[in-house]
N, C-alpha and C. Protein backbone atom coordinates (compact mmCIF):
# COMPACT_ATOMS: atom_id res chain seq x y z
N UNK A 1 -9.88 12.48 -3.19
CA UNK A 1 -9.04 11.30 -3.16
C UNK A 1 -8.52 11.00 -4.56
N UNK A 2 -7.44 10.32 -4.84
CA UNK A 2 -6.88 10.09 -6.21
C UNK A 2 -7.51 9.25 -6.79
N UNK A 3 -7.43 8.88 -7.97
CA UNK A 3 -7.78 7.82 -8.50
C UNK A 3 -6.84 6.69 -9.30
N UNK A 4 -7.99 5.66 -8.75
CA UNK A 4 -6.07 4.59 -9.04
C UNK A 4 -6.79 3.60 -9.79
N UNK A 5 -6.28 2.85 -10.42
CA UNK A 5 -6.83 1.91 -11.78
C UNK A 5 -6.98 0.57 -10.16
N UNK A 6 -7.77 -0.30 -11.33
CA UNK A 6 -8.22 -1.28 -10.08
C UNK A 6 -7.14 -2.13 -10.09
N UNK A 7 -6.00 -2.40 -11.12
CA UNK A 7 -4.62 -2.92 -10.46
C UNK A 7 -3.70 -1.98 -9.15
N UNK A 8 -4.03 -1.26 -9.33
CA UNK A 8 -3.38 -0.20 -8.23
C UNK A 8 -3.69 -0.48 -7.11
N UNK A 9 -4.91 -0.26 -7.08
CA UNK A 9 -5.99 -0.96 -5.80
C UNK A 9 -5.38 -2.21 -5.10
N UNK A 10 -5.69 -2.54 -5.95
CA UNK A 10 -5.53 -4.66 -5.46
C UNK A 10 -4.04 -4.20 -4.94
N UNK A 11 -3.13 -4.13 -5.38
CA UNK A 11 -1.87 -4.17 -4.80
C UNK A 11 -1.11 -3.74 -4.03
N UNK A 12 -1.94 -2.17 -3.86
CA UNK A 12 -1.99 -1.18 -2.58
C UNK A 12 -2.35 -1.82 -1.37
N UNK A 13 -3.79 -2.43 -1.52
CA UNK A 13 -4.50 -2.76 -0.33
C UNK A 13 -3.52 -4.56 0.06
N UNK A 14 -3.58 -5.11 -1.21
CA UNK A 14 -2.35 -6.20 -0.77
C UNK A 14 -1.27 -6.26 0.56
N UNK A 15 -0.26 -5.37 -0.64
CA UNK A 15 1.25 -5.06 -0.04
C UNK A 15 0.85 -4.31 1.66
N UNK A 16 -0.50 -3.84 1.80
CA UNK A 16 -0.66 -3.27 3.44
C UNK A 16 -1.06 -4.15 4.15
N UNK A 17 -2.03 -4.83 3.53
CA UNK A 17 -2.50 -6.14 4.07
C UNK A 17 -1.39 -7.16 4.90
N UNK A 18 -0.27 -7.42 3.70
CA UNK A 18 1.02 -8.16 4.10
C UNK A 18 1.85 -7.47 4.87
N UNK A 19 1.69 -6.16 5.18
CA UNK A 19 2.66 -5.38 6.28
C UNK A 19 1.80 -5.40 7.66
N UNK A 20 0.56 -5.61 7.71
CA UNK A 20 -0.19 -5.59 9.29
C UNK A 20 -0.20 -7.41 9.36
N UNK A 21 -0.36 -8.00 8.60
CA UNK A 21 0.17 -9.27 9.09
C UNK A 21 1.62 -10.00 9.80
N UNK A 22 2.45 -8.92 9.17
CA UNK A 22 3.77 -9.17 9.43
C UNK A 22 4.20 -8.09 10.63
N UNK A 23 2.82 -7.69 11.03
CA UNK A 23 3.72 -6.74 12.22
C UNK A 23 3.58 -5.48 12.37
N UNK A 24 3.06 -4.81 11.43
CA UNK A 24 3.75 -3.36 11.41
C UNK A 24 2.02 -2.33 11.95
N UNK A 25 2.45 -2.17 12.10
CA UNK A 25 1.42 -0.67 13.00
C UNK A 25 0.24 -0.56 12.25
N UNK A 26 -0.96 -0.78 12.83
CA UNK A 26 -2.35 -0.44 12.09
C UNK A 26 -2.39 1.23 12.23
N UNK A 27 -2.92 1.99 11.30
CA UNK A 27 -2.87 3.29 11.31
C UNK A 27 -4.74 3.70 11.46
N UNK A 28 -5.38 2.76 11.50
CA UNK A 28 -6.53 3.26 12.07
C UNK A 28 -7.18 2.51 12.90
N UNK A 29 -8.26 3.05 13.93
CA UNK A 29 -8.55 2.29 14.94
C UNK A 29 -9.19 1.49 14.64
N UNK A 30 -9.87 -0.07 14.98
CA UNK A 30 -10.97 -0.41 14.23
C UNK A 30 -10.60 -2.57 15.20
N UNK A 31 -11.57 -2.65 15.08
CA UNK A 31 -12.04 -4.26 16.14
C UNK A 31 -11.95 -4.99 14.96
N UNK A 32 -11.34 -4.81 14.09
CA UNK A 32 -11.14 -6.03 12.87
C UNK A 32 -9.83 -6.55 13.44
N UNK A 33 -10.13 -8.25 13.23
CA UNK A 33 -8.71 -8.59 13.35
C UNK A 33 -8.07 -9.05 11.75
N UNK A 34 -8.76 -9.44 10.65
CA UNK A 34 -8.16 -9.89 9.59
C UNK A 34 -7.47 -8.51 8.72
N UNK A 35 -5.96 -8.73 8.47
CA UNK A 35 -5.54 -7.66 7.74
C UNK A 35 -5.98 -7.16 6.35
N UNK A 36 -6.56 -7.63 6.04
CA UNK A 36 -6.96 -7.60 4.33
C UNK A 36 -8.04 -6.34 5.03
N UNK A 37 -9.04 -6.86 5.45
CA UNK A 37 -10.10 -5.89 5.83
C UNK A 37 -9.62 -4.68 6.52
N UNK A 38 -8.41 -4.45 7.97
CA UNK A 38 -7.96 -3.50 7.83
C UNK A 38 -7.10 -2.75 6.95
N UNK A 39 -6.29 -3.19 5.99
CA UNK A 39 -5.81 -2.83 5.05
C UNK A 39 -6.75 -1.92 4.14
N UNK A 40 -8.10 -2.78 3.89
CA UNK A 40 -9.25 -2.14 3.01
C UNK A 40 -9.65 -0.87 3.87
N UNK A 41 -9.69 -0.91 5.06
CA UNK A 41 -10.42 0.06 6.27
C UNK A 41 -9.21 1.88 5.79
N UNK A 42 -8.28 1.15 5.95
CA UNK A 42 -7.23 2.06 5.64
C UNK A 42 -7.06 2.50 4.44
N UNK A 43 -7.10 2.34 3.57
CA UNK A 43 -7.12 2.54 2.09
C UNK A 43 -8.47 3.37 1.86
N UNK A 44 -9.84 3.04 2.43
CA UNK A 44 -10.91 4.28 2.01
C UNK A 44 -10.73 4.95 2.98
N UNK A 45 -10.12 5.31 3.84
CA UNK A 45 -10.10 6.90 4.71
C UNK A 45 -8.66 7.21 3.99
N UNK A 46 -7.69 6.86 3.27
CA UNK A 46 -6.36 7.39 2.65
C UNK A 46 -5.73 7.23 3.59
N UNK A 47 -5.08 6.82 4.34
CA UNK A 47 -4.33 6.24 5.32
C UNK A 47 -2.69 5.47 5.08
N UNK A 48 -3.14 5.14 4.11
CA UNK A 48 -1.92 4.03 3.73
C UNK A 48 -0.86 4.78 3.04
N UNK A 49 0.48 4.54 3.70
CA UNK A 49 1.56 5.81 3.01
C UNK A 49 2.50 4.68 2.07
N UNK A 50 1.90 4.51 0.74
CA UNK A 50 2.24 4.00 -0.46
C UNK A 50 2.14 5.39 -1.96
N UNK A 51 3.12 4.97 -2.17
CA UNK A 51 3.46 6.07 -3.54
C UNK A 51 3.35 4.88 -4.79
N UNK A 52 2.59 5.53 -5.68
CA UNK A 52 2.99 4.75 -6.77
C UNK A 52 2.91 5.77 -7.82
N UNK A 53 4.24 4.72 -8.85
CA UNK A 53 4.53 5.31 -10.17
C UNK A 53 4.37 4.93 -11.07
N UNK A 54 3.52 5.91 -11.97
CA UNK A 54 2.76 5.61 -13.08
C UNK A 54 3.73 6.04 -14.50
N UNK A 55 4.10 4.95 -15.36
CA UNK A 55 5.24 5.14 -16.20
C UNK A 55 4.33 5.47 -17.54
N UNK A 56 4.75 6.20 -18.41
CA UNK A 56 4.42 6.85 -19.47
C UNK A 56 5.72 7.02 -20.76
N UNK A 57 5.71 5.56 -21.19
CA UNK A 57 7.21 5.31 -22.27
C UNK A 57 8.20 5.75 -21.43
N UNK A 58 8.81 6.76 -21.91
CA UNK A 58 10.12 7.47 -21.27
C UNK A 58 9.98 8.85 -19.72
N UNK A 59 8.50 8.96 -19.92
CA UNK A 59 8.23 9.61 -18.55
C UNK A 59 7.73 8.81 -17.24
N UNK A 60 7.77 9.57 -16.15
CA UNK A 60 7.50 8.78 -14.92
C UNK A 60 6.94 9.86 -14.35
N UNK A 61 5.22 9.68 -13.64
CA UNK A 61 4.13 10.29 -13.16
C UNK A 61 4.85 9.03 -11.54
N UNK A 62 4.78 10.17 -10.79
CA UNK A 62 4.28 10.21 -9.09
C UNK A 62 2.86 10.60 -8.87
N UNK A 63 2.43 9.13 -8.16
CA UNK A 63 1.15 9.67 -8.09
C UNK A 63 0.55 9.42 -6.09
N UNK A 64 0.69 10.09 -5.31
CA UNK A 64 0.90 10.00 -3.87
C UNK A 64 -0.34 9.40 -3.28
């Protein structure tokens, strides 16, 4: 699994959190109803299809 700084984290599991509240498709099975916790559920099996980019001055790291 990648490794992501613990701002990465928080904002990953956030921004999914705020997309299963608002509607959008749980990607794993699971009897939770609060999104934060499925959001979290999804995020340790890698589930969640978020890209982030890690900036370096004038370079830019993709990190999937």
């Amino acid at each position: 699994m990648i490794s992501y700084t613990r701002y990465e984290r928080a904002r990953i599991i956030g921004a999914r959190a705020l997309q299963i509240s608002m509607g959008a498709p749980v990607l794993v099975r699971t009897g939770r109803i609060d999104p934060l916790e499925i959001a979290l559920e999804e995020f340790e099996k890698g589930l969640i299809p978020i890209t982030v980019k890690r900036h370096f001055g004038e370079r830019e790291v993709v990190v999937a």
